[in-house]
PDB file of N, CA and C in Angstrom:
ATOM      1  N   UNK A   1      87.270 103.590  97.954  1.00  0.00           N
ATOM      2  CA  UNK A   1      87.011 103.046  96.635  1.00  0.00           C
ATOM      3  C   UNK A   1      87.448 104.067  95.590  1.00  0.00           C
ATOM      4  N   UNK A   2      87.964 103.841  94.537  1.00  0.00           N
ATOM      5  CA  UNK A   2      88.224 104.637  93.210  1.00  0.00           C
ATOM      6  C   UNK A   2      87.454 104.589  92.294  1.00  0.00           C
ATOM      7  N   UNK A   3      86.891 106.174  92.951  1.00  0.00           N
ATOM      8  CA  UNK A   3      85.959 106.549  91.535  1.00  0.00           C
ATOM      9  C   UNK A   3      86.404 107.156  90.123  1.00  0.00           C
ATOM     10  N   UNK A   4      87.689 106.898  89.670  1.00  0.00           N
ATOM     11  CA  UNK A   4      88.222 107.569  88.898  1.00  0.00           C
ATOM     12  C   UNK A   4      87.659 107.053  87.288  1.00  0.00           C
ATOM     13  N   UNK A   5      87.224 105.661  87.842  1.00  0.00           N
ATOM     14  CA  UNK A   5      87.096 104.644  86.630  1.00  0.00           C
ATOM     15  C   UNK A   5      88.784 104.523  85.928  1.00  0.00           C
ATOM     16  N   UNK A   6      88.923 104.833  84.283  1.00  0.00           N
ATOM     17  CA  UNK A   6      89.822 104.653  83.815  1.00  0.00           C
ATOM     18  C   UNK A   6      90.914 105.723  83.204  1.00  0.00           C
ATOM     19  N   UNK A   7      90.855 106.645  84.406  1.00  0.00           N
ATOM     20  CA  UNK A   7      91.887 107.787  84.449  1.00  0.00           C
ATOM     21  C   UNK A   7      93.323 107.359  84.420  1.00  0.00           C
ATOM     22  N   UNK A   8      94.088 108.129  83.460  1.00  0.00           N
ATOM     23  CA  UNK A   8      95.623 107.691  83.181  1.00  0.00           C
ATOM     24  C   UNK A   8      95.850 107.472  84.444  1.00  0.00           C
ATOM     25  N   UNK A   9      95.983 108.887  85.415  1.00  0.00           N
ATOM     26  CA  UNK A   9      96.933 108.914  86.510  1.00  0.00           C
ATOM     27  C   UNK A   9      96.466 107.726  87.361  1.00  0.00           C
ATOM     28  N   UNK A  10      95.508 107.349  87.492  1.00  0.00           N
ATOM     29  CA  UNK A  10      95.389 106.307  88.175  1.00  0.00           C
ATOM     30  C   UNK A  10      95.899 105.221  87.579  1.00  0.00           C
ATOM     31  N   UNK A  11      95.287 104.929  86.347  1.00  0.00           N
ATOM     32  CA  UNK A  11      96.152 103.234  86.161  1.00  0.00           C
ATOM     33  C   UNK A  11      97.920 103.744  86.230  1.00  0.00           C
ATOM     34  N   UNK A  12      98.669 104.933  86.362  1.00  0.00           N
ATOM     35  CA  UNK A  12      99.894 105.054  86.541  1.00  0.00           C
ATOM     36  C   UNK A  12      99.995 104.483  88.009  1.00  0.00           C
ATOM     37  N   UNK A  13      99.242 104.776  88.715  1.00  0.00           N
ATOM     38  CA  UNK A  13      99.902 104.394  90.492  1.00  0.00           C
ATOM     39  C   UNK A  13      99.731 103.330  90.096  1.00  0.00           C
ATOM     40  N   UNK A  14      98.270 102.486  89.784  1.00  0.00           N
ATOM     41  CA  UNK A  14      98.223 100.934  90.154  1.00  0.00           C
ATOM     42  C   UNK A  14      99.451  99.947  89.313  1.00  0.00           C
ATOM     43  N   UNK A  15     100.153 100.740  88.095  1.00  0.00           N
ATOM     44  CA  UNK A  15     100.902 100.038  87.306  1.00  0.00           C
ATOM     45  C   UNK A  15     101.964 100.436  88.248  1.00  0.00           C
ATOM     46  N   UNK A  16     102.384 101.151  88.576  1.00  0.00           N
ATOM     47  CA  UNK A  16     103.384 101.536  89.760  1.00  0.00           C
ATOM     48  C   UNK A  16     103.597 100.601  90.472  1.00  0.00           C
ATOM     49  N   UNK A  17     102.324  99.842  91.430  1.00  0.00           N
ATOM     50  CA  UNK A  17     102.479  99.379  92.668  1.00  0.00           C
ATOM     51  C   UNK A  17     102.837  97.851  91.886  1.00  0.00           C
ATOM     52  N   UNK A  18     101.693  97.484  91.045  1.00  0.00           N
ATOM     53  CA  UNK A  18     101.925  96.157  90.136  1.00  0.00           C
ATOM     54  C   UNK A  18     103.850  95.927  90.217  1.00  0.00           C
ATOM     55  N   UNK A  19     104.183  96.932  88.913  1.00  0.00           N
ATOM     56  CA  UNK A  19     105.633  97.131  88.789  1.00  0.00           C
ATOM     57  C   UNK A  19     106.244  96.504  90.435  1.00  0.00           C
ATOM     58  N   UNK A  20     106.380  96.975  91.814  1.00  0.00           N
ATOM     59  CA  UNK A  20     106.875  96.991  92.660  1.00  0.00           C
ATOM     60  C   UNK A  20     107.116  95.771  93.261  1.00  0.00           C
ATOM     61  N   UNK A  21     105.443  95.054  93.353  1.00  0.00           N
ATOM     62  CA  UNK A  21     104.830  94.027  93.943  1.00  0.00           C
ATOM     63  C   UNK A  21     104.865  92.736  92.808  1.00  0.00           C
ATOM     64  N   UNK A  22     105.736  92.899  91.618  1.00  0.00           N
ATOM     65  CA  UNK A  22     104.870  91.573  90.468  1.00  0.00           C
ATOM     66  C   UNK A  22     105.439  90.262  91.358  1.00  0.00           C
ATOM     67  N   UNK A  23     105.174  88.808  90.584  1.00  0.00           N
ATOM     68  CA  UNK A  23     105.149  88.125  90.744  1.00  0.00           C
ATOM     69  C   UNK A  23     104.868  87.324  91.911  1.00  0.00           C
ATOM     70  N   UNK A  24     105.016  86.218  92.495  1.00  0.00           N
ATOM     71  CA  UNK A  24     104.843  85.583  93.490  1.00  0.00           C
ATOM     72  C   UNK A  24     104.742  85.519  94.250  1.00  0.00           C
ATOM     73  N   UNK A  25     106.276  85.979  94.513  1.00  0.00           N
ATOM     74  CA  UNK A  25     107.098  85.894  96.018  1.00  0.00           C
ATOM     75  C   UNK A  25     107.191  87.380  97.196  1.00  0.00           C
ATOM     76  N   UNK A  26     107.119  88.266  96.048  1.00  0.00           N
ATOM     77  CA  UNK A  26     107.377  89.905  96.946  1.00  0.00           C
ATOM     78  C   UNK A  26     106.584  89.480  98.227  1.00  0.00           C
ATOM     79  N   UNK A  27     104.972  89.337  97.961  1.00  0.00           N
ATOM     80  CA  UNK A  27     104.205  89.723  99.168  1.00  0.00           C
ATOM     81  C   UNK A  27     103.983  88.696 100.306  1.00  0.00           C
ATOM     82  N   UNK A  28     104.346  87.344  99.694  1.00  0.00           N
ATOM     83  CA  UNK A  28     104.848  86.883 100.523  1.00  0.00           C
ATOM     84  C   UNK A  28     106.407  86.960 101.354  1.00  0.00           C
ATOM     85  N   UNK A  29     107.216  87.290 100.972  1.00  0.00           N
ATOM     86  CA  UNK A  29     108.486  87.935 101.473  1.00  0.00           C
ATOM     87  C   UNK A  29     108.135  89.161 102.992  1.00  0.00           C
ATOM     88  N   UNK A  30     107.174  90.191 102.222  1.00  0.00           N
ATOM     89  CA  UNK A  30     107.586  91.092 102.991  1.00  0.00           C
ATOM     90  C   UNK A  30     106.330  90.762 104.344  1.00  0.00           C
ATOM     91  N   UNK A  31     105.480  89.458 104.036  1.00  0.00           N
ATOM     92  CA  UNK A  31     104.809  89.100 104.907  1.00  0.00           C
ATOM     93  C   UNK A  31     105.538  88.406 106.335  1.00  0.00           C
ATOM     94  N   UNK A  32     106.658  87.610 105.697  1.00  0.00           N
ATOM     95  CA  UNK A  32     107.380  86.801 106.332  1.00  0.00           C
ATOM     96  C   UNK A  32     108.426  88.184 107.493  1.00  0.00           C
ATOM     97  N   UNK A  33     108.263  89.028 106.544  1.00  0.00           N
ATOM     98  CA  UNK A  33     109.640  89.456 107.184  1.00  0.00           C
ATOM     99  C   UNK A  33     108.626  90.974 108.157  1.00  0.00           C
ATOM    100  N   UNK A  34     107.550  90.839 108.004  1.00  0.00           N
ATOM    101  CA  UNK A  34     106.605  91.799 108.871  1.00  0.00           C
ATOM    102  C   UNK A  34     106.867  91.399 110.032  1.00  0.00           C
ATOM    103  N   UNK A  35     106.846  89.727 110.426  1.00  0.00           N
ATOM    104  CA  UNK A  35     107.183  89.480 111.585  1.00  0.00           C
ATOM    105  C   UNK A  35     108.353  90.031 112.860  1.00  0.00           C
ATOM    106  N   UNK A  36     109.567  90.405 111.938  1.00  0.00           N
ATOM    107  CA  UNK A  36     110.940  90.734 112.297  1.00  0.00           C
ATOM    108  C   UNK A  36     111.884  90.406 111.516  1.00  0.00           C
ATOM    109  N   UNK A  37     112.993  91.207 111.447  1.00  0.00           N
ATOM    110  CA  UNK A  37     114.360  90.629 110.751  1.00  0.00           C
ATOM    111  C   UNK A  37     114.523  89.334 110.870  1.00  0.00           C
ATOM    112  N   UNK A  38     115.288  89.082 109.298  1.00  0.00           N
ATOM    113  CA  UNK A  38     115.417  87.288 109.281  1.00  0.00           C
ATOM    114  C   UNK A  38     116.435  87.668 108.532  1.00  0.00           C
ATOM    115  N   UNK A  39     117.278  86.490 108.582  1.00  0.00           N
ATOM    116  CA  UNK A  39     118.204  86.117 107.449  1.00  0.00           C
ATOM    117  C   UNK A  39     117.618  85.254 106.347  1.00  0.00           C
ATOM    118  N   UNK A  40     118.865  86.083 105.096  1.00  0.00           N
ATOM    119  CA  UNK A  40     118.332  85.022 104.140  1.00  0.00           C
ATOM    120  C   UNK A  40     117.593  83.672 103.872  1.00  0.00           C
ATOM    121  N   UNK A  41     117.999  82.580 105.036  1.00  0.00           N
ATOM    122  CA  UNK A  41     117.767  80.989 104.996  1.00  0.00           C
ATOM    123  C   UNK A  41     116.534  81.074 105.925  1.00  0.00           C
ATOM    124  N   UNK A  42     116.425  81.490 106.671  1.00  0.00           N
ATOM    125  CA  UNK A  42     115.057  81.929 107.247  1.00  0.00           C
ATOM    126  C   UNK A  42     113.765  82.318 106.429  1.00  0.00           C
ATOM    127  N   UNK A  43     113.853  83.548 105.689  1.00  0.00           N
ATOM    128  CA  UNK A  43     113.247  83.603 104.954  1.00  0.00           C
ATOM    129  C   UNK A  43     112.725  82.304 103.684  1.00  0.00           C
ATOM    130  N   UNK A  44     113.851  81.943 103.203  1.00  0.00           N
ATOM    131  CA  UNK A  44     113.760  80.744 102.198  1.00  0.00           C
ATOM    132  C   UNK A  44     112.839  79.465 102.718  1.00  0.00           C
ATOM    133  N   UNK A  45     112.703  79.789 104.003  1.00  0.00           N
ATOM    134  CA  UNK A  45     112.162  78.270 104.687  1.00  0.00           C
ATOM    135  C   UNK A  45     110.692  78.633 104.911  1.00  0.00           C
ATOM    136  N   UNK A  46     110.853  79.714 105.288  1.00  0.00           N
ATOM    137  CA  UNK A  46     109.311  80.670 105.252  1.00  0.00           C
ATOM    138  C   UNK A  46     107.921  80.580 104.333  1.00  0.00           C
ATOM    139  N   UNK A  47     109.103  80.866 103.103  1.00  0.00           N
ATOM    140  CA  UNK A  47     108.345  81.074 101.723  1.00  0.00           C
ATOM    141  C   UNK A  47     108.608  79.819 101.269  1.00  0.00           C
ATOM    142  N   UNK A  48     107.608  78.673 101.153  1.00  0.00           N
ATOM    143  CA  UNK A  48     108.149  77.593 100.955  1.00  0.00           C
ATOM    144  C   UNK A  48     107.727  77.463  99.492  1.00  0.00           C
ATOM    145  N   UNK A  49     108.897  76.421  98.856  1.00  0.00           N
ATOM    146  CA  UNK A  49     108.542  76.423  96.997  1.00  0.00           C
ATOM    147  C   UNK A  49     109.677  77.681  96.165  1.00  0.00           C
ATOM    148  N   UNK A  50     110.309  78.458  97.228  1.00  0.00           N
ATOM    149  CA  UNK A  50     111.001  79.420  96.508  1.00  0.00           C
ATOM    150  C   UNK A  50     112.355  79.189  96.598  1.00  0.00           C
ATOM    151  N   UNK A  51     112.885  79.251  95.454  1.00  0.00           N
ATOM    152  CA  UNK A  51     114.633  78.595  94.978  1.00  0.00           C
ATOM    153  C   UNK A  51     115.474  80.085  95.764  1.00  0.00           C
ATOM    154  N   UNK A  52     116.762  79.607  95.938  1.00  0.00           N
ATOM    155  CA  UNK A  52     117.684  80.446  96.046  1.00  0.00           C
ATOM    156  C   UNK A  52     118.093  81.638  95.253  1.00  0.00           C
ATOM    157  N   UNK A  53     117.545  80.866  94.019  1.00  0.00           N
ATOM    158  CA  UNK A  53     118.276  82.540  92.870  1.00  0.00           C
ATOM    159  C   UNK A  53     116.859  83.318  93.000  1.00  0.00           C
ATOM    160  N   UNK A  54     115.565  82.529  92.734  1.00  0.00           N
ATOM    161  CA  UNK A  54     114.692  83.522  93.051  1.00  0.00           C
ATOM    162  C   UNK A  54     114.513  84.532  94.248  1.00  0.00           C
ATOM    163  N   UNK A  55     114.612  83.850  95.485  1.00  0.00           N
ATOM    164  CA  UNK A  55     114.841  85.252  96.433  1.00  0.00           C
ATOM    165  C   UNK A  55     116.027  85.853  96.682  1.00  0.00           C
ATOM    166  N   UNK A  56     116.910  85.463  96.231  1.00  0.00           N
ATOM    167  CA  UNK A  56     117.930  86.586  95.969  1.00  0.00           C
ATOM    168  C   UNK A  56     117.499  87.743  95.240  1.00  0.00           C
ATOM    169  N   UNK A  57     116.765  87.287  94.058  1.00  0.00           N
ATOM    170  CA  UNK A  57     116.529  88.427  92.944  1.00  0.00           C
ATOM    171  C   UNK A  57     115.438  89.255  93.614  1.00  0.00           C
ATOM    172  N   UNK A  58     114.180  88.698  94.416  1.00  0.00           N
ATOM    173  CA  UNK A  58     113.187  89.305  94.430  1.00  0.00           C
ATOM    174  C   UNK A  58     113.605  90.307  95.729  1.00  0.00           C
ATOM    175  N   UNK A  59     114.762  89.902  96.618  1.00  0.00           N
ATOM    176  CA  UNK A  59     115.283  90.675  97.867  1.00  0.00           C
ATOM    177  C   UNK A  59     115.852  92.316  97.120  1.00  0.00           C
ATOM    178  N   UNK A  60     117.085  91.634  96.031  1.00  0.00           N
ATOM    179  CA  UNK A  60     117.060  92.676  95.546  1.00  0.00           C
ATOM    180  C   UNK A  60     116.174  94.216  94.873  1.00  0.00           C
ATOM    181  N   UNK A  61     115.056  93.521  95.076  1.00  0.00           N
ATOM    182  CA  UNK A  61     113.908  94.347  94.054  1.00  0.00           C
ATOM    183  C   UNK A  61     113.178  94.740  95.051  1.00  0.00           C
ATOM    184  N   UNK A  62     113.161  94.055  96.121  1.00  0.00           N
ATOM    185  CA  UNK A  62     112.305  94.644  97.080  1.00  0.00           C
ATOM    186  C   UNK A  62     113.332  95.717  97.671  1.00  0.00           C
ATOM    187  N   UNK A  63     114.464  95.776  97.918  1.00  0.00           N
ATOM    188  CA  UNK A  63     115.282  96.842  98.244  1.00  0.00           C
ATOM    189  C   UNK A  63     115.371  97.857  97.132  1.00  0.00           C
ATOM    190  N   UNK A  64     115.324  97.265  96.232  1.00  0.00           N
ATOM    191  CA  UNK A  64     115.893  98.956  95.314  1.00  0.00           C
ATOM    192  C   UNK A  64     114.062  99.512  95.601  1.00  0.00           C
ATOM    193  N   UNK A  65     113.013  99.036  95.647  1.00  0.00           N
ATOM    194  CA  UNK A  65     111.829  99.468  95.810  1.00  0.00           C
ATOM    195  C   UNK A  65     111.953 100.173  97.045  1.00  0.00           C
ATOM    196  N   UNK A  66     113.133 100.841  98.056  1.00  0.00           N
ATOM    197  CA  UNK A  66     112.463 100.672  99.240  1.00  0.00           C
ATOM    198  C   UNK A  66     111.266  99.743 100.402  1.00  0.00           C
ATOM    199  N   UNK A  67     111.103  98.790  99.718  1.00  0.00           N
ATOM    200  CA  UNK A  67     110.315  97.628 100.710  1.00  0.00           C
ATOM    201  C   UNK A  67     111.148  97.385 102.055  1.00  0.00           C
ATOM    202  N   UNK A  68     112.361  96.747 101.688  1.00  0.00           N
ATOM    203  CA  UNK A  68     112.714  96.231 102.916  1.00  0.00           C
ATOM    204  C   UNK A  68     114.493  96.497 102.892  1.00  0.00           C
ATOM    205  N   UNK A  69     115.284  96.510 103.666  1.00  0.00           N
ATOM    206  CA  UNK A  69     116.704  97.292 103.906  1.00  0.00           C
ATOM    207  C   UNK A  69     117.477  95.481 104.422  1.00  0.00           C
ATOM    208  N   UNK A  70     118.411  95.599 103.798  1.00  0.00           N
ATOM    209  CA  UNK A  70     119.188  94.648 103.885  1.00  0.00           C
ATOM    210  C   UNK A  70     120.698  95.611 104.498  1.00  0.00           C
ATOM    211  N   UNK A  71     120.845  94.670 106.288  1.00  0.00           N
ATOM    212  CA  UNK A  71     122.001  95.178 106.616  1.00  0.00           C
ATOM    213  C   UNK A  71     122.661  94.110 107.238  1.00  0.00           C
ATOM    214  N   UNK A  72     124.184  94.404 106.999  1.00  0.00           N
ATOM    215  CA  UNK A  72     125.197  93.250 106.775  1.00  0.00           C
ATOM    216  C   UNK A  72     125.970  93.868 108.169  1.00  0.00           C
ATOM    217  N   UNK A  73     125.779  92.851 109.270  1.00  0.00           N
ATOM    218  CA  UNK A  73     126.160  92.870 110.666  1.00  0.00           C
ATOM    219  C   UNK A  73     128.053  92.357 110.516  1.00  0.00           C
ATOM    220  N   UNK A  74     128.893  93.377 111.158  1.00  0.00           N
ATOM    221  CA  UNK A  74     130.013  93.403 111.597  1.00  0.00           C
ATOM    222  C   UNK A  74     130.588  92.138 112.407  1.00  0.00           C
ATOM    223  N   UNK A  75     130.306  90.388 111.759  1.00  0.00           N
ATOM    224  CA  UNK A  75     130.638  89.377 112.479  1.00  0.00           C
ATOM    225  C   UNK A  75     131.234  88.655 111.240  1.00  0.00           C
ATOM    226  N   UNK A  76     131.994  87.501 112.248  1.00  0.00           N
ATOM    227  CA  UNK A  76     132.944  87.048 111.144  1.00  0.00           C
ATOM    228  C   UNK A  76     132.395  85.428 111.211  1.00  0.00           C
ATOM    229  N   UNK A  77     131.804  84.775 110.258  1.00  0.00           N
ATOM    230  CA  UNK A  77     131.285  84.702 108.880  1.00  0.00           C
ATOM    231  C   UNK A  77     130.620  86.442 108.929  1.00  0.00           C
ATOM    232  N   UNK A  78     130.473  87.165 108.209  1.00  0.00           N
ATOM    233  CA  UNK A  78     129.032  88.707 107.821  1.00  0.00           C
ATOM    234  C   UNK A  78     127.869  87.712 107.980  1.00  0.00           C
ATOM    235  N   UNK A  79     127.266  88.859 109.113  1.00  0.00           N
ATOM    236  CA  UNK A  79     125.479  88.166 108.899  1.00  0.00           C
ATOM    237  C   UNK A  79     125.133  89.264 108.204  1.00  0.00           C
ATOM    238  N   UNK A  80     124.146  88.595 107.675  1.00  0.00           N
ATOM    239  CA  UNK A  80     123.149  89.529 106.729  1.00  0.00           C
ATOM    240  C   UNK A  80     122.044  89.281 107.120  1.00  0.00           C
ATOM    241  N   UNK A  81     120.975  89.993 107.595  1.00  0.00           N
ATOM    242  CA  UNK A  81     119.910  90.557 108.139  1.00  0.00           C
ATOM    243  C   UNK A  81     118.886  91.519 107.075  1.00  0.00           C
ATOM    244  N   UNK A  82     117.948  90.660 106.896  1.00  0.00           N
ATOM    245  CA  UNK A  82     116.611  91.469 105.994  1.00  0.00           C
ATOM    246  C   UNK A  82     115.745  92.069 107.071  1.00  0.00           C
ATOM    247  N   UNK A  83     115.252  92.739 106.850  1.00  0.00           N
ATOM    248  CA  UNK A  83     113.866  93.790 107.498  1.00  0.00           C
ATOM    249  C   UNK A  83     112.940  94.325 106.843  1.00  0.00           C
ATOM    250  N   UNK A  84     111.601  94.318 107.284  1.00  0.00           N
ATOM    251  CA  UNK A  84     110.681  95.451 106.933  1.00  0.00           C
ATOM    252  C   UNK A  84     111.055  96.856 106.946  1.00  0.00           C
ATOM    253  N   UNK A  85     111.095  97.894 105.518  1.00  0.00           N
ATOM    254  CA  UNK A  85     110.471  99.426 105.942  1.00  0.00           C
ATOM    255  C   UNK A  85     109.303  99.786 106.477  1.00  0.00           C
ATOM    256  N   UNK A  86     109.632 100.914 106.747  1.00  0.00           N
ATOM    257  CA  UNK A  86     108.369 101.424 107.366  1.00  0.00           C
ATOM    258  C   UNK A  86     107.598 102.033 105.698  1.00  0.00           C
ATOM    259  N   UNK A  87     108.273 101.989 105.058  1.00  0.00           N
ATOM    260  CA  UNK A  87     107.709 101.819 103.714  1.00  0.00           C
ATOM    261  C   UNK A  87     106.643 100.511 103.295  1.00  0.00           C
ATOM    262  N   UNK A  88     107.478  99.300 103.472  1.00  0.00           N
ATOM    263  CA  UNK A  88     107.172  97.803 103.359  1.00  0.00           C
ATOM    264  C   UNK A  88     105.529  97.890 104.018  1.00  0.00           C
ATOM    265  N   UNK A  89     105.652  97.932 105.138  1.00  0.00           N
ATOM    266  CA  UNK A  89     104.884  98.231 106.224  1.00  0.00           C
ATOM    267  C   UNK A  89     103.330  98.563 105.814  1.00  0.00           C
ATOM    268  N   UNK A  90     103.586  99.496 105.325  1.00  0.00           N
ATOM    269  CA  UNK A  90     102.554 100.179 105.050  1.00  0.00           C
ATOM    270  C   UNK A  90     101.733  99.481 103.816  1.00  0.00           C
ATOM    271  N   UNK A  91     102.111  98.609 103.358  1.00  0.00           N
ATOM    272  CA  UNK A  91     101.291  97.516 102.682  1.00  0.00           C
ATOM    273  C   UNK A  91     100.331  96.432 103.775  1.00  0.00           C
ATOM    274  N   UNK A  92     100.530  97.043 104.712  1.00  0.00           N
ATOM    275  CA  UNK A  92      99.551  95.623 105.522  1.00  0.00           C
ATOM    276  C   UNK A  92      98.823  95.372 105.419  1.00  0.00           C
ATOM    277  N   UNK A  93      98.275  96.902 105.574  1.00  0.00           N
ATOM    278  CA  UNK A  93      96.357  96.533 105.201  1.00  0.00           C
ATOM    279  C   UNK A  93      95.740  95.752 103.728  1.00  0.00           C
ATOM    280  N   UNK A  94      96.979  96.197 102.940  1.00  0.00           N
ATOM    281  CA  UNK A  94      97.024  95.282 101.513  1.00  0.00           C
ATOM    282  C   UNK A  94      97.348  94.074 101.802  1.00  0.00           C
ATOM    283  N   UNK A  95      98.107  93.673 102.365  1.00  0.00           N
ATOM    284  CA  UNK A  95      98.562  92.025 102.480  1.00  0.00           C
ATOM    285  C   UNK A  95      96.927  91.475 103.384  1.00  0.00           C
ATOM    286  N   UNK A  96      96.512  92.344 104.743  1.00  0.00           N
ATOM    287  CA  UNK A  96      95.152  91.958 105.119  1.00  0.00           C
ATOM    288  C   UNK A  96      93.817  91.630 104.427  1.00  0.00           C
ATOM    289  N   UNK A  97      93.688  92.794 103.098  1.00  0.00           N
ATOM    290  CA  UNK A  97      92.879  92.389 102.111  1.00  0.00           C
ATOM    291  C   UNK A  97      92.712  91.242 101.410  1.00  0.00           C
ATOM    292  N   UNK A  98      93.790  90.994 100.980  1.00  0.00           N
ATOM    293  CA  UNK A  98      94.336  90.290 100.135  1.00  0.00           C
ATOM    294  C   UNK A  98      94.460  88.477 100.746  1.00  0.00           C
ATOM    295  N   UNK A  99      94.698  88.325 102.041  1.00  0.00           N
ATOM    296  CA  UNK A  99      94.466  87.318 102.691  1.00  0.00           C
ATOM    297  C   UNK A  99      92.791  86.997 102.650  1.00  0.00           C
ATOM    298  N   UNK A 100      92.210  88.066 103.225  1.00  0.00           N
ATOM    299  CA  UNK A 100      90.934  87.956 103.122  1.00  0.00           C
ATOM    300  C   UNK A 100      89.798  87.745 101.827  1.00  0.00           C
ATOM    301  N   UNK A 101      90.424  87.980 100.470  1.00  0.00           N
ATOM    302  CA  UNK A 101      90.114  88.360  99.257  1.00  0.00           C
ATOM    303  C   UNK A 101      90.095  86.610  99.071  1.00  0.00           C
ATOM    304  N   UNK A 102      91.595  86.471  99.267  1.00  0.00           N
ATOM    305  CA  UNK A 102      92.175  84.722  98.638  1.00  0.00           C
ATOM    306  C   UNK A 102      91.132  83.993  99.614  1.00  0.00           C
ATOM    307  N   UNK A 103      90.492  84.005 100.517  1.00  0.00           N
ATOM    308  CA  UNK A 103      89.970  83.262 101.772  1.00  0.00           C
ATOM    309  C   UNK A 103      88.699  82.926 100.752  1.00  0.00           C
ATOM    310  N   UNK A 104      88.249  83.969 100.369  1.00  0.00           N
ATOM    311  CA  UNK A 104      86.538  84.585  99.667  1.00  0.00           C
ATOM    312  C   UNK A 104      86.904  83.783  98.191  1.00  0.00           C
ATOM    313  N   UNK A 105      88.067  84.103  97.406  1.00  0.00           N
ATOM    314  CA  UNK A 105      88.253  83.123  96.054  1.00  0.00           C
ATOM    315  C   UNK A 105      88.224  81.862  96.378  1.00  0.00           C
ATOM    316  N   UNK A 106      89.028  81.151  97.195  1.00  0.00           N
ATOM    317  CA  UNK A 106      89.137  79.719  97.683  1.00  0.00           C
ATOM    318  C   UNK A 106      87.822  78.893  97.547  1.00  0.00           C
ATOM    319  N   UNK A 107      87.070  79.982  98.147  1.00  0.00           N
ATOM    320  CA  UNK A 107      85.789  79.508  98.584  1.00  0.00           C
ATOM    321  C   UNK A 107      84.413  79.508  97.453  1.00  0.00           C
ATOM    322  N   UNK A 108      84.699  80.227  96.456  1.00  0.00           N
ATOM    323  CA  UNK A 108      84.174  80.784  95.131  1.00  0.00           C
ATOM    324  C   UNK A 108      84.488  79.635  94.289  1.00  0.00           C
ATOM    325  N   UNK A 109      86.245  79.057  94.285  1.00  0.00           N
ATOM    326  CA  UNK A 109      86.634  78.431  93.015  1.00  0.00           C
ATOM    327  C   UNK A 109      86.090  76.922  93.287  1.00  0.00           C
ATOM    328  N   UNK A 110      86.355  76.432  94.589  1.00  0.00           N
ATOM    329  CA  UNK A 110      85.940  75.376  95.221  1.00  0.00           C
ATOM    330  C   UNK A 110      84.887  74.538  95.744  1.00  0.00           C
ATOM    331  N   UNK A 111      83.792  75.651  95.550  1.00  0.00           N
ATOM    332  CA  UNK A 111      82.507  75.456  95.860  1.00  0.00           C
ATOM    333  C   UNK A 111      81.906  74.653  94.946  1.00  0.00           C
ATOM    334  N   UNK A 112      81.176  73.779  95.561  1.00  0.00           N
ATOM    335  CA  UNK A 112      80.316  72.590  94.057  1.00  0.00           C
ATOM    336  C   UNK A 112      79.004  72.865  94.342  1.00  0.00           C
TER     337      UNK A 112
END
C-alpha cells in the first residue's frame, strides 16, 4: 500500500504508468497477447469492439513503451508477430487486480 499520500514523486510514477497504460485497449491487448504471440488479426478478434486504426495505434504505443516487441518473420507475404515483454509481463499482477477489482465494481454498480 502507498503511504506516501500526495507526494510529487509518487503521483509522477502513477502519471507515468497512466501515460503508458491510457485508454481502453492497452490492457486488454497485452492481456490477449500474455497468452503467446499473435498476429495482428488475431489480436483484433480477441479484443472485440476494437477498429483497425485503433490497434494499430495502440500496438504502436505499446512498443515504443517497451510493453510488447513487434517482429516481422522472413516469409513471403512478411508475417508480423506481436509478443509480450518481459517488461509487459510484469503488469500481471495488475491486470489480476484489476480483473478482480472490475468483478467487486460489477457487483457494487448492479446490485439493487
Amino acid at each position: 500500500m502507498l503511504t506516501t499520500g500526495g507526494c510529487p514523486k509518487t503521483m509522477l510514477s502513477i502519471r507515468d504508468a497512466l501515460e503508458a497504460l491510457e485508454g481502453k485497449w492497452k490492457l486488454l491487448i497485452l492481456f490477449s497477447l500474455s497468452a503467446g504471440p499473435k498476429r495482428f488479426r488475431q489480436i483484433g478478434k480477441e479484443v472485440t469492439g476494437i477498429t483497425d486504426k485503433a490497434l494499430s495505434k495502440e500496438l504502436k504505443s505499446l512498443e515504443m513503451n517497451r510493453l510488447i516487441k513487434r517482429e516481422v518473420h522472413d516469409t513471403f507475404p512478411p508475417t508480423v508477430e506481436y509478443s509480450i515483454t518481459a517488461h509487459g509481463m510484469s503488469l500481471e499482477k495488475v491486470m489480476e487486480e484489476l480483473h478482480y477489482w472490475g468483478l467487486a465494481h460489477r457487483k457494487t454498480i448492479f446490485e439493487k
